[in-house]
PDB file of N, CA and C in Angstrom:
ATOM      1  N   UNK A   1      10.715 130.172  15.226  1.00  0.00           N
ATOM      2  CA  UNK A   1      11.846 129.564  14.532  1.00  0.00           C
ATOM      3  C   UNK A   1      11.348 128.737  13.339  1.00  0.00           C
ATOM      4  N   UNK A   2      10.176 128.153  13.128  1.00  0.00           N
ATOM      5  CA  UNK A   2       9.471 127.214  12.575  1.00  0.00           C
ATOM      6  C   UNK A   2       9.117 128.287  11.405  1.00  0.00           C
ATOM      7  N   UNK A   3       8.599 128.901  11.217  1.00  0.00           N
ATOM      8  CA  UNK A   3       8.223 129.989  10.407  1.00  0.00           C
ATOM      9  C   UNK A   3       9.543 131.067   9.633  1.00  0.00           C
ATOM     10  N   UNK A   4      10.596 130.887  10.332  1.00  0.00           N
ATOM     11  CA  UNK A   4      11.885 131.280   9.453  1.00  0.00           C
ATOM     12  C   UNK A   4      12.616 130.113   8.713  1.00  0.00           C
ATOM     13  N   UNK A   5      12.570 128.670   9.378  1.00  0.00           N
ATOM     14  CA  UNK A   5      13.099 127.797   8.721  1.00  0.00           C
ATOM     15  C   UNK A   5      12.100 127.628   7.272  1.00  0.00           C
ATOM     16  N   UNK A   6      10.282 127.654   7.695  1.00  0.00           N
ATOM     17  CA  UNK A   6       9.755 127.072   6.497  1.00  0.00           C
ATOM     18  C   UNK A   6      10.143 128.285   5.306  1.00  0.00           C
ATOM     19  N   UNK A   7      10.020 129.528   5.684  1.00  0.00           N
ATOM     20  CA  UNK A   7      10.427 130.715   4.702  1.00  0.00           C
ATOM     21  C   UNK A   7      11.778 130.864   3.958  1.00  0.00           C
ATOM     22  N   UNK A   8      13.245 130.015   4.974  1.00  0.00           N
ATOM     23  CA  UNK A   8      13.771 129.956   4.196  1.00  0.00           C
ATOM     24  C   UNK A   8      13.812 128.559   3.288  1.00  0.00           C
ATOM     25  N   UNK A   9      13.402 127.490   3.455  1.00  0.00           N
ATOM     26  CA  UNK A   9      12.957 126.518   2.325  1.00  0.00           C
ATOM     27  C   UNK A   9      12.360 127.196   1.360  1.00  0.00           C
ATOM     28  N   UNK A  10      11.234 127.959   1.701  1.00  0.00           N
ATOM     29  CA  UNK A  10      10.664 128.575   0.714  1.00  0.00           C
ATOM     30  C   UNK A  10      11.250 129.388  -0.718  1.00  0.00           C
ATOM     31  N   UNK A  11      12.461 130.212  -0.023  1.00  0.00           N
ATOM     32  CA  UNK A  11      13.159 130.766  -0.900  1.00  0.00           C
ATOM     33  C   UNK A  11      13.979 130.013  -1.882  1.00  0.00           C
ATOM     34  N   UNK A  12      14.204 128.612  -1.114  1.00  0.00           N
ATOM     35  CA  UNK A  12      14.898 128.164  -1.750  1.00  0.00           C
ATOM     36  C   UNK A  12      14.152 127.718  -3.345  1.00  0.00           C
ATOM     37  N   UNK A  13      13.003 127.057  -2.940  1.00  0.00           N
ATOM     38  CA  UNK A  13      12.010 126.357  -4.082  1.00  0.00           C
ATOM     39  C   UNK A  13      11.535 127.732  -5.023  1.00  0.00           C
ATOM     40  N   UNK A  14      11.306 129.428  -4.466  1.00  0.00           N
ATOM     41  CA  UNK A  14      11.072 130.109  -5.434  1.00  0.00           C
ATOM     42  C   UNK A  14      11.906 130.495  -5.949  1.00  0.00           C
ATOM     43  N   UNK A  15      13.217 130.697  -6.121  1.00  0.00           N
ATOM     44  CA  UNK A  15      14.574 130.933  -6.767  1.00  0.00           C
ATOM     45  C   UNK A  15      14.556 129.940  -8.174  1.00  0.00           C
ATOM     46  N   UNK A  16      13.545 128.704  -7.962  1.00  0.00           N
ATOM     47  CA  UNK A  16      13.292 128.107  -9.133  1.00  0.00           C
ATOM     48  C   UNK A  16      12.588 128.784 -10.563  1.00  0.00           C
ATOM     49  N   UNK A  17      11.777 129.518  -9.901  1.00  0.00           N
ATOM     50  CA  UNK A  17      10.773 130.404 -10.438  1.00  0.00           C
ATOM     51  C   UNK A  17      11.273 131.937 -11.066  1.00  0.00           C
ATOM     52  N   UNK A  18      12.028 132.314  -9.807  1.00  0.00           N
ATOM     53  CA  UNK A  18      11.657 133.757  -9.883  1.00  0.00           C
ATOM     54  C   UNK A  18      12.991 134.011 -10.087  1.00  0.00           C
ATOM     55  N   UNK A  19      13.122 134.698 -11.032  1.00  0.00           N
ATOM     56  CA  UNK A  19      14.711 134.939 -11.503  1.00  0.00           C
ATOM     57  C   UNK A  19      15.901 136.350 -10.361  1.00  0.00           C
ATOM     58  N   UNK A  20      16.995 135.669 -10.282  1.00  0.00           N
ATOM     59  CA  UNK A  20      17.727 136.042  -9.416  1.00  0.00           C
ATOM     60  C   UNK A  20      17.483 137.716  -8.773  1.00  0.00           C
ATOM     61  N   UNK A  21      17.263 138.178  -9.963  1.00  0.00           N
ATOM     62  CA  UNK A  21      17.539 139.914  -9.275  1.00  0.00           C
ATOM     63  C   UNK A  21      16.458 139.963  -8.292  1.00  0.00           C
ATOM     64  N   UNK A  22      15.208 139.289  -9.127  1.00  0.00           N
ATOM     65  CA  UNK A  22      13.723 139.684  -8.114  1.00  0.00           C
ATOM     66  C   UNK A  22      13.884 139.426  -6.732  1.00  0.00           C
ATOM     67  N   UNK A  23      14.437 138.242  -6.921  1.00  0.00           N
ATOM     68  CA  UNK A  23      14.588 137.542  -5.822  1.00  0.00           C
ATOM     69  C   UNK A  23      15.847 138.114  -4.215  1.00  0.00           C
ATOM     70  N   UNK A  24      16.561 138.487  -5.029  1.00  0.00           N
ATOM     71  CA  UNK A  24      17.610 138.663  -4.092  1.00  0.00           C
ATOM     72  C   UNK A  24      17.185 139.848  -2.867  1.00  0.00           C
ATOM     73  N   UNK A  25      16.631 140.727  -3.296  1.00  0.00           N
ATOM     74  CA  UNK A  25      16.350 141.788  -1.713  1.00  0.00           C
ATOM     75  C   UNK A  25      15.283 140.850  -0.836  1.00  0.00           C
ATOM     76  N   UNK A  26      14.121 139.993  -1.250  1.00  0.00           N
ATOM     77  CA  UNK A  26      13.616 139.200  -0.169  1.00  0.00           C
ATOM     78  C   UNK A  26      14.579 138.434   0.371  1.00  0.00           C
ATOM     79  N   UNK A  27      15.512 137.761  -0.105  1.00  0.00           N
ATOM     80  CA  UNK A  27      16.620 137.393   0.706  1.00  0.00           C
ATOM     81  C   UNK A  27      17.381 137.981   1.564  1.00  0.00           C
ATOM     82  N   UNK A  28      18.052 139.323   1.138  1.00  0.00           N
ATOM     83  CA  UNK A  28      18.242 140.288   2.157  1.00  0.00           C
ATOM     84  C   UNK A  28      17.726 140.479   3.385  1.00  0.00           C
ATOM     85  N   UNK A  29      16.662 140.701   3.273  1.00  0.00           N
ATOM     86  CA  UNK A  29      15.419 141.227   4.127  1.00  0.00           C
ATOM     87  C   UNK A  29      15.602 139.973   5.221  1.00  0.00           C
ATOM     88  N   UNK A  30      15.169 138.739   4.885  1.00  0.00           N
ATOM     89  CA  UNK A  30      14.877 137.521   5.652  1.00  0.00           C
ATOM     90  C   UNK A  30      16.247 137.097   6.138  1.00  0.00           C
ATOM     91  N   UNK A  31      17.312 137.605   5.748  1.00  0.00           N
ATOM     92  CA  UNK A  31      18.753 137.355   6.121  1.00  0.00           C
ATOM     93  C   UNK A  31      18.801 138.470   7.244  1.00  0.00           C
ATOM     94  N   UNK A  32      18.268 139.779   6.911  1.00  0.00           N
ATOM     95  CA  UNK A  32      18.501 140.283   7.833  1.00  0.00           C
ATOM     96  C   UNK A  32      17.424 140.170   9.232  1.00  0.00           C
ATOM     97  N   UNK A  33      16.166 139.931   9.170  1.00  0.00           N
ATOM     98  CA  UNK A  33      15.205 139.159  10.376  1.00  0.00           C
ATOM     99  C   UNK A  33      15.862 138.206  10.502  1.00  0.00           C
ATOM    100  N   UNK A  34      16.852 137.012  10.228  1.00  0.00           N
ATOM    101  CA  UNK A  34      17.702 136.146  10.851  1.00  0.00           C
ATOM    102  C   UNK A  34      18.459 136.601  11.922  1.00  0.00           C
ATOM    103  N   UNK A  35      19.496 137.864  11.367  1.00  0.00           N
ATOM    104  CA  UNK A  35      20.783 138.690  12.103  1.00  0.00           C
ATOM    105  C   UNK A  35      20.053 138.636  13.575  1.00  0.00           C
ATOM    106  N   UNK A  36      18.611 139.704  13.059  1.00  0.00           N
ATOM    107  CA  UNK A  36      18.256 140.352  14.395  1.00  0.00           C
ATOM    108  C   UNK A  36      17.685 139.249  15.501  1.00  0.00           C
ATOM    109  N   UNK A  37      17.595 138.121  14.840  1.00  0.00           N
ATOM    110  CA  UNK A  37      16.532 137.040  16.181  1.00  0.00           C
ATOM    111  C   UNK A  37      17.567 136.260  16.907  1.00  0.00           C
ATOM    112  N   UNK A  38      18.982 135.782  15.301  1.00  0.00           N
ATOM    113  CA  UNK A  38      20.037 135.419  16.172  1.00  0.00           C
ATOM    114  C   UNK A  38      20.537 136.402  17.231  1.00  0.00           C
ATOM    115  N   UNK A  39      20.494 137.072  17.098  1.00  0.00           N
ATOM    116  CA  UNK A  39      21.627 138.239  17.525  1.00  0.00           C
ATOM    117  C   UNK A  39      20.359 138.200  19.444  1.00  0.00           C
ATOM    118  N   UNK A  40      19.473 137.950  19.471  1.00  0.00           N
ATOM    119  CA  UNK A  40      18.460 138.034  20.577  1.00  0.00           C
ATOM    120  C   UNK A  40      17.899 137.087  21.250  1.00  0.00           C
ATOM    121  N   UNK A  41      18.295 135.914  20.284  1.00  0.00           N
ATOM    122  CA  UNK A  41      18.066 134.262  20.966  1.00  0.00           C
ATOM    123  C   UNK A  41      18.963 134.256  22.023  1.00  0.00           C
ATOM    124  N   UNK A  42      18.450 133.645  23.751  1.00  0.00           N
ATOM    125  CA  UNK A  42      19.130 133.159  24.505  1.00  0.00           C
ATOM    126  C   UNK A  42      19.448 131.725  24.503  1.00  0.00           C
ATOM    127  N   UNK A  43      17.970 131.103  23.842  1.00  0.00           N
ATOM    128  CA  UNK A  43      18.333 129.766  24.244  1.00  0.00           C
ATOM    129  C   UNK A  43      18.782 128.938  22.746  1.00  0.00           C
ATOM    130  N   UNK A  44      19.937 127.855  23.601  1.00  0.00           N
ATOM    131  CA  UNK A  44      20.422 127.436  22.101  1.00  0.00           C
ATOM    132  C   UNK A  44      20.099 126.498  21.388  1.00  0.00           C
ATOM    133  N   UNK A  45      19.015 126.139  21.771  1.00  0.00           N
ATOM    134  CA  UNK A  45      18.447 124.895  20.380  1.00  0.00           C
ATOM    135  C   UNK A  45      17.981 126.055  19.523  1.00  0.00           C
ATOM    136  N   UNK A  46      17.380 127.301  19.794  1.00  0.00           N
ATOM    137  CA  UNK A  46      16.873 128.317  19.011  1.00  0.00           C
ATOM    138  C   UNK A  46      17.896 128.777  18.251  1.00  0.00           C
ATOM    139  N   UNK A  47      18.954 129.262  18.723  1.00  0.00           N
ATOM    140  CA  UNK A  47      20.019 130.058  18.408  1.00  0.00           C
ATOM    141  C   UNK A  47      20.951 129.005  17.353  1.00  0.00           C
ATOM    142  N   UNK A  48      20.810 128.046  17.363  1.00  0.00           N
ATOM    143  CA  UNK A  48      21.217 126.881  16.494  1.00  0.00           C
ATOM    144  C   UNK A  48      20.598 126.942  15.386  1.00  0.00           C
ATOM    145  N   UNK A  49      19.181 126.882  15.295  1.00  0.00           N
ATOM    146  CA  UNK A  49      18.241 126.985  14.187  1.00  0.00           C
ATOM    147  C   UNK A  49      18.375 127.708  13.440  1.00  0.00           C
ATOM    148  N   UNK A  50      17.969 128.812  14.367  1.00  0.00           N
ATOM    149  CA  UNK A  50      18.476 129.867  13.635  1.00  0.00           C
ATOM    150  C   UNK A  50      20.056 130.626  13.014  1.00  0.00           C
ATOM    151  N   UNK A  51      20.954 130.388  13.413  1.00  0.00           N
ATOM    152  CA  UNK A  51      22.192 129.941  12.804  1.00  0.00           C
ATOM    153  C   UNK A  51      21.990 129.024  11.407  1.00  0.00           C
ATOM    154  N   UNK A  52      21.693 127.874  11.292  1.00  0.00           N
ATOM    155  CA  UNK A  52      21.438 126.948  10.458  1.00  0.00           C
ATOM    156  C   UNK A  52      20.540 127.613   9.600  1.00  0.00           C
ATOM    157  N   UNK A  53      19.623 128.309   9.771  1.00  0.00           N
ATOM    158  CA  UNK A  53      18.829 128.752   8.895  1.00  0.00           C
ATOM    159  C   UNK A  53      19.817 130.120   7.508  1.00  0.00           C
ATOM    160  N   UNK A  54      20.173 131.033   8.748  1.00  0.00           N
ATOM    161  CA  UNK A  54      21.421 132.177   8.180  1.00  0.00           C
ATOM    162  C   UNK A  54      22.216 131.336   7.377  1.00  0.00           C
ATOM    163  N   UNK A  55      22.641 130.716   7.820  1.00  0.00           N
ATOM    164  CA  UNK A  55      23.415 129.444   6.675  1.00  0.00           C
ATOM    165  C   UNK A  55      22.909 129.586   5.535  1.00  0.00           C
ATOM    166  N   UNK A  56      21.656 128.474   5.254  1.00  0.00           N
ATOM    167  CA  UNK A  56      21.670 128.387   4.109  1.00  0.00           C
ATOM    168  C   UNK A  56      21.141 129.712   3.340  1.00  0.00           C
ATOM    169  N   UNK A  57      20.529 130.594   4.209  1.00  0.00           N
ATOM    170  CA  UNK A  57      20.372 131.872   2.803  1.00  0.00           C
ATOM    171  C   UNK A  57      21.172 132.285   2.559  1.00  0.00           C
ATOM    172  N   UNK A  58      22.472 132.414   3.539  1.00  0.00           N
ATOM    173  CA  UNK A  58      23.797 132.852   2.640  1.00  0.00           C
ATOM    174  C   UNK A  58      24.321 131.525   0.975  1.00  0.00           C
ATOM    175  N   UNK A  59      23.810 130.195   1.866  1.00  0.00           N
ATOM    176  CA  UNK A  59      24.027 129.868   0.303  1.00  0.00           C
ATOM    177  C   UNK A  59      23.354 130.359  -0.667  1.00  0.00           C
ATOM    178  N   UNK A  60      21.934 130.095  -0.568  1.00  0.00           N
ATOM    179  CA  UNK A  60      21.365 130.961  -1.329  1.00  0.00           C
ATOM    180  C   UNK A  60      21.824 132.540  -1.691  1.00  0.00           C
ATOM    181  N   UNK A  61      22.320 133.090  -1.082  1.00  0.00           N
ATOM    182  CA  UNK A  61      22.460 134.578  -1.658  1.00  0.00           C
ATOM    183  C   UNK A  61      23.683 134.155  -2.570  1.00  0.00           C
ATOM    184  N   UNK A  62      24.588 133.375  -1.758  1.00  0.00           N
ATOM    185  CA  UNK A  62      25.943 133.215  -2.833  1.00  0.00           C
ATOM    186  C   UNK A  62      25.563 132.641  -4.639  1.00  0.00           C
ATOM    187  N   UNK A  63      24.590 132.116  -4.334  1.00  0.00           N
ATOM    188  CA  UNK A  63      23.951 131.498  -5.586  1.00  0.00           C
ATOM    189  C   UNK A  63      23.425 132.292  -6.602  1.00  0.00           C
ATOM    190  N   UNK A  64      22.892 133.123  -6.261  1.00  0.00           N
ATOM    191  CA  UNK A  64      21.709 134.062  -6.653  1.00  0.00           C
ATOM    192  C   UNK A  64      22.850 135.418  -7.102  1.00  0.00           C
ATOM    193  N   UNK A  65      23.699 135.437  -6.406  1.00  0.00           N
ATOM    194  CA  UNK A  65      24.776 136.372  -6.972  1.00  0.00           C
ATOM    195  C   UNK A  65      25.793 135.704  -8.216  1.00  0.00           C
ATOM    196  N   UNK A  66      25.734 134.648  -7.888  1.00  0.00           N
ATOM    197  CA  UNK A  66      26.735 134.332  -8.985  1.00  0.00           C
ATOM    198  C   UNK A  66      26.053 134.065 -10.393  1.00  0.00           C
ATOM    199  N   UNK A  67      24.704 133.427 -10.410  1.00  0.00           N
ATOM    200  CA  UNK A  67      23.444 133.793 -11.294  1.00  0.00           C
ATOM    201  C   UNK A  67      23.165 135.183 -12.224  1.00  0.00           C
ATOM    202  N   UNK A  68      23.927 135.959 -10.738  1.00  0.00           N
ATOM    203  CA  UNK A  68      23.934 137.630 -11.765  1.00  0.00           C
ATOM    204  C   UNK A  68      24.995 138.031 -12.299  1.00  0.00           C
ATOM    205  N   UNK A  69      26.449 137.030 -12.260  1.00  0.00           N
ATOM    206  CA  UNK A  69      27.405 137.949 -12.961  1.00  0.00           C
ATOM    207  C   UNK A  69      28.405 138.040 -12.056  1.00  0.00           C
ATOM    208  N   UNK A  70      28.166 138.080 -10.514  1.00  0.00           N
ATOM    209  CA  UNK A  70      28.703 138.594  -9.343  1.00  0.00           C
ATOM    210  C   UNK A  70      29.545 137.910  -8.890  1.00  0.00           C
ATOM    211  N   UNK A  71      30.278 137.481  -9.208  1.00  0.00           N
ATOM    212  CA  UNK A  71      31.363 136.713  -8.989  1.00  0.00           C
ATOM    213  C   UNK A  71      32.074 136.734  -7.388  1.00  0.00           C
ATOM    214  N   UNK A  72      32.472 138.067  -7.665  1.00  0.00           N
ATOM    215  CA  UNK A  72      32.924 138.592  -6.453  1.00  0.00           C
ATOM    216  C   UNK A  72      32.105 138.160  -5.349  1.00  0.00           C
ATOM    217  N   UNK A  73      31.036 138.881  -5.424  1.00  0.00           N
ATOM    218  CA  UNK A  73      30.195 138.786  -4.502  1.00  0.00           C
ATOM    219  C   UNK A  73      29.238 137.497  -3.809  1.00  0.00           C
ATOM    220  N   UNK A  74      29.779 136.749  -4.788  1.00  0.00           N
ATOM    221  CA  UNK A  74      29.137 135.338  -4.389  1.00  0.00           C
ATOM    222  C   UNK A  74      30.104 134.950  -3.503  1.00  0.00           C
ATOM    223  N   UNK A  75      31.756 134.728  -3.897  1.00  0.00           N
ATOM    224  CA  UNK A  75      32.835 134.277  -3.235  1.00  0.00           C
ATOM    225  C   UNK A  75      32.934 135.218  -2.019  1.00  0.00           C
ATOM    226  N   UNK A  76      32.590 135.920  -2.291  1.00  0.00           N
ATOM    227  CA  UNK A  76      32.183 136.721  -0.537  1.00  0.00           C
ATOM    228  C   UNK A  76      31.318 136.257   0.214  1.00  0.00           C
ATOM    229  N   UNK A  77      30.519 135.794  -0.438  1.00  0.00           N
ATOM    230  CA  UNK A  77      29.308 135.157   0.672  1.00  0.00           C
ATOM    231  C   UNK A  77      29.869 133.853   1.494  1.00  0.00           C
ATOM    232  N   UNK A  78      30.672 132.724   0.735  1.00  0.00           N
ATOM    233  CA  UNK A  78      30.584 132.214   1.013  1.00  0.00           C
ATOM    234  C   UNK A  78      31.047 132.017   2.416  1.00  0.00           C
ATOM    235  N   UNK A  79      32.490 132.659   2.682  1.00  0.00           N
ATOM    236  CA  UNK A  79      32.671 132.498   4.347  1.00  0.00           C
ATOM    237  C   UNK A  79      32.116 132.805   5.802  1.00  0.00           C
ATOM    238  N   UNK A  80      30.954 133.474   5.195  1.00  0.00           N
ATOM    239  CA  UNK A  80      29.818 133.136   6.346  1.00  0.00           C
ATOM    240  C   UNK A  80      28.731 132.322   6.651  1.00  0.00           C
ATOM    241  N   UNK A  81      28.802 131.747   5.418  1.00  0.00           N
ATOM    242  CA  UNK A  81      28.132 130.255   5.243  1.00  0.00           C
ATOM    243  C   UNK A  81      29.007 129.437   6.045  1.00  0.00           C
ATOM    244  N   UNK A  82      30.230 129.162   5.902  1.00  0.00           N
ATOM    245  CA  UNK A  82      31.306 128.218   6.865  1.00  0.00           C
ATOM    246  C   UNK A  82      31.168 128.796   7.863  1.00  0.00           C
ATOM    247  N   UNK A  83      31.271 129.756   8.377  1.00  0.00           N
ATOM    248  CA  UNK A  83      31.264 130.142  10.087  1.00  0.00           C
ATOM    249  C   UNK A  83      29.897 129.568  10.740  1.00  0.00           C
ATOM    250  N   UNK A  84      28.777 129.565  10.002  1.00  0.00           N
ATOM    251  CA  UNK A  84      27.723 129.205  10.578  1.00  0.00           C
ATOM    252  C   UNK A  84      27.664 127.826  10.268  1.00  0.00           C
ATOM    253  N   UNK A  85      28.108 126.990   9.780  1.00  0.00           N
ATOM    254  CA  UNK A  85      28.332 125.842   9.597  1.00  0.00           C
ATOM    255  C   UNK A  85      28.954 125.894  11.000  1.00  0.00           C
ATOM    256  N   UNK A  86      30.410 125.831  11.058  1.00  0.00           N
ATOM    257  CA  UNK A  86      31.175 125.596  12.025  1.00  0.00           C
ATOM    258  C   UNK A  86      30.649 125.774  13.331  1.00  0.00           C
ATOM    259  N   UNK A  87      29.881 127.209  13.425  1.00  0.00           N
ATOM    260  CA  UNK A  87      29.564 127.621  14.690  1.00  0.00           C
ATOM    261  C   UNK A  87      28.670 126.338  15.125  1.00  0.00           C
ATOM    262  N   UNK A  88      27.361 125.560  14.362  1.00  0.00           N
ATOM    263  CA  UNK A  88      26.682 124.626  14.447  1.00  0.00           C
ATOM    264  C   UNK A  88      26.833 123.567  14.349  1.00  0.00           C
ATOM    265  N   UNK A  89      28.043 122.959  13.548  1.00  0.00           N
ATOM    266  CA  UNK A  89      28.370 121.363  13.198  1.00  0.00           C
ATOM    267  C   UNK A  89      27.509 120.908  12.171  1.00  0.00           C
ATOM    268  N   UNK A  90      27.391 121.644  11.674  1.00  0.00           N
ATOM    269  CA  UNK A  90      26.190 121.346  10.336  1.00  0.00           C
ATOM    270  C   UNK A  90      26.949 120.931   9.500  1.00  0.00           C
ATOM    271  N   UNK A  91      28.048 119.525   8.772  1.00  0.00           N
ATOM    272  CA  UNK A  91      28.511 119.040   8.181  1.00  0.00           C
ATOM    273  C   UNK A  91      27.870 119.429   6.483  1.00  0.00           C
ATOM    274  N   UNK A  92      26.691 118.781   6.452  1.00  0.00           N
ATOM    275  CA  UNK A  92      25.876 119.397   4.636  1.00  0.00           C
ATOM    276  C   UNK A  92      26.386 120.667   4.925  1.00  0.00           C
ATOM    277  N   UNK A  93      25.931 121.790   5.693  1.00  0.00           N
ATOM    278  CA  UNK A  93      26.292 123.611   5.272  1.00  0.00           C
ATOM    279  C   UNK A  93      27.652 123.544   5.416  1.00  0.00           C
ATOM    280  N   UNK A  94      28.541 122.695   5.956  1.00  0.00           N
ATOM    281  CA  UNK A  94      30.034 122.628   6.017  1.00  0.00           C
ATOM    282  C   UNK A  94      30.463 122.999   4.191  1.00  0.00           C
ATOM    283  N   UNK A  95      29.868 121.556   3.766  1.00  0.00           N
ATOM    284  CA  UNK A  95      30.350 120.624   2.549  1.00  0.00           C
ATOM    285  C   UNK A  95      29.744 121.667   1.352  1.00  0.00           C
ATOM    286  N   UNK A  96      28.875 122.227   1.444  1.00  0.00           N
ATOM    287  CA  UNK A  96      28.103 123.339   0.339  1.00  0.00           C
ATOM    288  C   UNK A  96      29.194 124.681   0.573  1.00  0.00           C
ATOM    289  N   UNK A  97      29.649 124.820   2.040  1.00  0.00           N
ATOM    290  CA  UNK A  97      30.553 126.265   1.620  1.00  0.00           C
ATOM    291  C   UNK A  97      31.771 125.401   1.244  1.00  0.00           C
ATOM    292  N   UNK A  98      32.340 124.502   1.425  1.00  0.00           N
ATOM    293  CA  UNK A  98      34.016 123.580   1.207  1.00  0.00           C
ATOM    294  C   UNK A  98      33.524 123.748  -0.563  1.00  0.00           C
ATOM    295  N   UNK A  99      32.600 123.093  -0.993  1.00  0.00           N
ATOM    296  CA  UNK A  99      32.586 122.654  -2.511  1.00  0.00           C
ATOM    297  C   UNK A  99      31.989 124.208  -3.114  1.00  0.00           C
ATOM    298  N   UNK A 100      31.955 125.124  -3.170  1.00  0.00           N
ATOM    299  CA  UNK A 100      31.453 125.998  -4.069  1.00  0.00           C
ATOM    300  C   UNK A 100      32.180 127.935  -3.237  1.00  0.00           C
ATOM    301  N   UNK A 101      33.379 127.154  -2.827  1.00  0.00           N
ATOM    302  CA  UNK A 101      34.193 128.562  -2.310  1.00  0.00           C
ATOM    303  C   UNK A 101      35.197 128.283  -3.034  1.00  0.00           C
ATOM    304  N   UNK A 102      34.970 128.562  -4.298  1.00  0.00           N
ATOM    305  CA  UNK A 102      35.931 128.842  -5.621  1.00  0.00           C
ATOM    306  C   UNK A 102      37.036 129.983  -5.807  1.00  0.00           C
ATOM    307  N   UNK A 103      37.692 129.459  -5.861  1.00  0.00           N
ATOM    308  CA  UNK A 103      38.566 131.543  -6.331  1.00  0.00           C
ATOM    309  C   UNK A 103      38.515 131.370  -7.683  1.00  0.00           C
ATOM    310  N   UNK A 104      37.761 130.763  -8.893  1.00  0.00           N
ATOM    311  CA  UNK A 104      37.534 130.926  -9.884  1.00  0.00           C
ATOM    312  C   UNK A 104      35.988 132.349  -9.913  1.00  0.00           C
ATOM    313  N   UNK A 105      35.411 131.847  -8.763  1.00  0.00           N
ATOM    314  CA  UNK A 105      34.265 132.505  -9.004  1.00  0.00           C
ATOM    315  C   UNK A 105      34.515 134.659  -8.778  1.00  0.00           C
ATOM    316  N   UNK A 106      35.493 134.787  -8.299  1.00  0.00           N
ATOM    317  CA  UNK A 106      36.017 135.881  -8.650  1.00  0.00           C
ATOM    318  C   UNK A 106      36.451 136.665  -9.645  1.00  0.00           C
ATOM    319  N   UNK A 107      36.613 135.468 -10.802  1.00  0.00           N
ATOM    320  CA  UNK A 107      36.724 136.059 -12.311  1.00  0.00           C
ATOM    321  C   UNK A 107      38.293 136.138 -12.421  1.00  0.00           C
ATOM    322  N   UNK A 108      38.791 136.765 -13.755  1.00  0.00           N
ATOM    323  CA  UNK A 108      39.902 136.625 -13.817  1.00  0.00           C
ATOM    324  C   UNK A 108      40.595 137.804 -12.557  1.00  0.00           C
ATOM    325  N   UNK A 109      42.315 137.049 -12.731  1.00  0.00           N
ATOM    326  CA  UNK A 109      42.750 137.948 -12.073  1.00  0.00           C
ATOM    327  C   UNK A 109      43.818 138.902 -12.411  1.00  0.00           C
ATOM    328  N   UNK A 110      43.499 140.132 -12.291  1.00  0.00           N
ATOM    329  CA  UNK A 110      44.540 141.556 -13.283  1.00  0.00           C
ATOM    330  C   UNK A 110      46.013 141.414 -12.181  1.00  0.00           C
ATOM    331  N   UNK A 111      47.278 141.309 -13.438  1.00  0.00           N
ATOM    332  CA  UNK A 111      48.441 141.355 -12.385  1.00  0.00           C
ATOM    333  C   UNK A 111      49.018 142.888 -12.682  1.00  0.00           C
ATOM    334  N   UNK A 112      48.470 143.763 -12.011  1.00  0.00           N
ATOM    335  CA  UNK A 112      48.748 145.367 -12.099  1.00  0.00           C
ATOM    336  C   UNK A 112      49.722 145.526 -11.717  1.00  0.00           C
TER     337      UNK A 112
END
């Protein structure tokens, strides 16, 4: 668990560096080794962590998408950032999906 939390800090500090596109499939990837350990954790201080961890790379991914243009796809991210908030009581991952789940970030909207 110690080794997914420091990796996702990690991502967070190289997203400084490494510009969004590069970046985004290692996020994938480590989002998805999250899915599979949550998805296999019995015990729940683990299963917490790791929850909390899925958290914030979804912020991060929501970030990193909206960095590219992706509007959409950022405002998609964000409500699984709140579920894993919620699921955990993680008030900060609460307050990061409450303040940046925009319906601006969807772009305009066509009245067809």
């Amino acid at each position: 668990v110690q080794l997914m939390q420091d990796r996702t800090a990690d991502l967070f500090h190289t997203e400084e560096t490494v510009p969004a596109r590069q970046l985004l499939e290692s996020i994938a990837q480590h989002r998805n080794t999250l899915k599979a350990l949550l998805a296999n954790a019995r015990i729940e201080p683990i299963r917490h962590d790791l929850a909390v961890a899925m958290g914030e790379t979804d912020v991060l991914t929501a970030w990193l998408l909206f960095d590219l243009d992706r509007g959409n796809d950022a405002a998609n991210a964000w409500p699984s950032t709140l579920t894993m908030a919620q699921a955990t009581g993680d008030g900060a991952l609460a307050a990061c999906a409450w303040a940046n789940d925009w319906p601006q970030w969807r772009g305009p909207q066509r009245d067809d």
